[in-house]
Protein backbone atom coordinates (compact mmCIF):
# COMPACT_ATOMS: atom_id res chain seq x y z
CA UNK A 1 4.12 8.58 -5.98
CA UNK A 2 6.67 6.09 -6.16
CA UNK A 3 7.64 2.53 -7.67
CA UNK A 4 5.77 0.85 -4.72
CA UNK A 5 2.21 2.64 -6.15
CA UNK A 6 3.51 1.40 -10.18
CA UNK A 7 2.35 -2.05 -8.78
CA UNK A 8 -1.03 -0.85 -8.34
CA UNK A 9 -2.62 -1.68 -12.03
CA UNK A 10 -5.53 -2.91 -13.82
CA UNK A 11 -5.79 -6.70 -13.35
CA UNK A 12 -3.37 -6.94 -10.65
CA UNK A 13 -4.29 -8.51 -7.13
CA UNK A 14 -2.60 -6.74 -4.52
CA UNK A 15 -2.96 -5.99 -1.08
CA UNK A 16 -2.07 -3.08 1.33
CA UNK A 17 -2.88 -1.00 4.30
CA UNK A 18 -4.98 2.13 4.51
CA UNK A 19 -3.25 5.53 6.41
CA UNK A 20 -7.24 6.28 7.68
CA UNK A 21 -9.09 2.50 8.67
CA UNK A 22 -11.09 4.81 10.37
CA UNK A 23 -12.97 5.93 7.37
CA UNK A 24 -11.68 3.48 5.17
CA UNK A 25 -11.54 0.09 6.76
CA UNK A 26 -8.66 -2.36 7.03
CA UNK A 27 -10.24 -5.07 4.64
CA UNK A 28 -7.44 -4.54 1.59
CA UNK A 29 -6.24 -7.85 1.93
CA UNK A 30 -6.32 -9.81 -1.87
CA UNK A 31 -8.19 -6.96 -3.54
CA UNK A 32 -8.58 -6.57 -7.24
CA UNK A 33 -7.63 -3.08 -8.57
CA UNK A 34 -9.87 -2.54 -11.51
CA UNK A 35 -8.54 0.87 -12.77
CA UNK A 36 -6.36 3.29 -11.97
CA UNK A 37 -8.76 7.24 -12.41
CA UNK A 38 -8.44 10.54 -12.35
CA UNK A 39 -10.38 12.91 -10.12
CA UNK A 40 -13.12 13.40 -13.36
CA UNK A 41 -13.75 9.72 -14.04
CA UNK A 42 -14.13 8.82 -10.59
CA UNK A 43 -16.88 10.99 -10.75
CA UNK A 44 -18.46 9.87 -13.69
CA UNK A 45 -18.70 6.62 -12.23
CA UNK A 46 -20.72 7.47 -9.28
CA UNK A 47 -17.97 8.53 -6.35
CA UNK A 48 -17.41 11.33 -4.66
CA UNK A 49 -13.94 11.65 -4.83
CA UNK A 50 -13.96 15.26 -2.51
CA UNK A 51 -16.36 13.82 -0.05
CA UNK A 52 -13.90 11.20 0.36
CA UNK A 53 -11.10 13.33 0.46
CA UNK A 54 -12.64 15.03 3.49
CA UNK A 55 -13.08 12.84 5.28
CA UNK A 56 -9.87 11.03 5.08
CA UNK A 57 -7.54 14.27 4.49
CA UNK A 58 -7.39 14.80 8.59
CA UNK A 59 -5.31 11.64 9.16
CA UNK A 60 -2.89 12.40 6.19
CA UNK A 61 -2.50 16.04 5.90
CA UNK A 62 0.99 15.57 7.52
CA UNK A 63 2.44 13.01 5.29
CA UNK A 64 5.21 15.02 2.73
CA UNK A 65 3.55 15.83 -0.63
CA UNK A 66 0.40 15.50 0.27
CA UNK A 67 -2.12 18.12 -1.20
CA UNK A 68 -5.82 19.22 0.24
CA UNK A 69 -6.56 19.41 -3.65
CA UNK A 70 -8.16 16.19 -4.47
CA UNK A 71 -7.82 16.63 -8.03
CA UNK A 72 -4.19 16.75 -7.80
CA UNK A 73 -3.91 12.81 -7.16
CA UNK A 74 -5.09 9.38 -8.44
CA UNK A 75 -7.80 7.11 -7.56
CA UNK A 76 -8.01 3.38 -8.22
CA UNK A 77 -11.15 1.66 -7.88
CA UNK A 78 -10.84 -1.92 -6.25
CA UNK A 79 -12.70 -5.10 -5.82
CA UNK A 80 -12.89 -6.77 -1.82
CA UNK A 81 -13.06 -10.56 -2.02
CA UNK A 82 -16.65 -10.71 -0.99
CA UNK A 83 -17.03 -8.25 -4.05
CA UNK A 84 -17.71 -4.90 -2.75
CA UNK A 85 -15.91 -2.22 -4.88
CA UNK A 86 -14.33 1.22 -3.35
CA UNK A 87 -12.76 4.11 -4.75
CA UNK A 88 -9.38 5.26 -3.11
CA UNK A 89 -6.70 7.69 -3.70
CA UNK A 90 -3.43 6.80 -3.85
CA UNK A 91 -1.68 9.23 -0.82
CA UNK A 92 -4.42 7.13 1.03
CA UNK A 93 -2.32 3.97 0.84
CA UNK A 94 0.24 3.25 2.96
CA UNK A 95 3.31 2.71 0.12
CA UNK A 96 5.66 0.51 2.27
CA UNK A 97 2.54 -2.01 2.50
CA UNK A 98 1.86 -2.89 -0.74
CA UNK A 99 2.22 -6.49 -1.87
CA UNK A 100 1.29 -8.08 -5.22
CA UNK A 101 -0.26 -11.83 -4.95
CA UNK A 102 2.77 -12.46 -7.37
CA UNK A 103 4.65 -12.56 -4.27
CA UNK A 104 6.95 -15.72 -3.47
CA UNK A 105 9.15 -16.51 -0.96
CA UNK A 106 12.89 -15.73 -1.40
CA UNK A 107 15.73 -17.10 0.53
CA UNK A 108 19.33 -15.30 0.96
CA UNK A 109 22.38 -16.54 2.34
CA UNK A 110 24.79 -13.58 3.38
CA UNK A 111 28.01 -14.14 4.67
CA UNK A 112 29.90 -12.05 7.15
CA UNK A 113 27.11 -10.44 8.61
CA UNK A 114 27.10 -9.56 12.17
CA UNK A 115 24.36 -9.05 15.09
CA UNK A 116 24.10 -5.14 14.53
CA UNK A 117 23.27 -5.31 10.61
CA UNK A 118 21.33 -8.34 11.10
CA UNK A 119 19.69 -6.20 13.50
CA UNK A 120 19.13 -3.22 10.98
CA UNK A 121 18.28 -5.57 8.09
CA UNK A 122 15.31 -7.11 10.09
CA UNK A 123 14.28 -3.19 10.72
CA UNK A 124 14.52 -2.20 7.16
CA UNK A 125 11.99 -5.38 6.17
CA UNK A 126 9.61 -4.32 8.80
CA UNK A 127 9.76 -0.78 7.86
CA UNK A 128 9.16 -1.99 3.90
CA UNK A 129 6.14 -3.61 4.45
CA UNK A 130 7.38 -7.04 5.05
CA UNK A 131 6.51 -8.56 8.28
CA UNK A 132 6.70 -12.17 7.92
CA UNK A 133 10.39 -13.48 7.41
CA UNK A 134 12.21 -16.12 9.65
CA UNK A 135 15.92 -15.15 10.68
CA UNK A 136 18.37 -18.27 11.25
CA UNK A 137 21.99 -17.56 11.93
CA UNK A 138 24.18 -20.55 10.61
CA UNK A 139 27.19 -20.39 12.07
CA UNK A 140 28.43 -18.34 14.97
CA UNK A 141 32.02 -17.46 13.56
């Protein structure tokens, strides 16, 4: 996995999107992730971490490095707000969409920039997961 899924810890309030809301849901807003599990303690706790992968496999069996093995991956178990838990492997999360509630808002000043790479800049944030950012141009030299 990548830095993006190094966020998703024990104790950490995060939230993210889901590659199958289908089977899923979409309700990952401000969860809780309680721990981070292999295939064999996911187990022992009570989930069925193959059913699960069946199910949700269909809609991400074309994403790159994704195995039909679901021992081969992660799991964390997280906490909703209204305080259902769920069990989820990591390939199941969309990476670009996670966000930790440590999150603040940042403010840059870049000089020399012109309409094309402000154009690609607002592209890269969208395609990184961050969709709410205001754009004002200061001067038009």
């Amino acid at each position: 996995m990548s830095a993006k899924t190094d966020l998703l810890v024990a104790n950490r309030r995060v939230s993210f999107s889901v590659a199958a809301p289908q089977v899923l849901g979409s309700d990952f807003g401000s969860v809780l992730v309680n721990a981070r599990l292999n295939y064999d303690l996911a187990s022992r706790l009570g989930y069925s971490p193959s059913q699960l992968h069946n199910l949700v496999y269909p809609y991400i069996k074309n994403n790159p490095g994704v195995s039909n093995d679901p021992r081969s991956y992660e799991y964390i178990e997280v906490t909703k707000p209204g305080g259902s838990t769920t069990l989820l492997g990591l390939p199941w999360i969309v990476e670009s969409s996670i966000l930790t509630a440590e999150s603040t808002t940042w403010q840059y000043q870049i000089s020399n920039m012109g309409i094309v790479e402000s154009q690609l800049l607002d592209e890269w944030l969208k395609t990184n997961g961050f969709k709410t950012f205001t754009k004002i141009a200061l001067d038009n030299t």
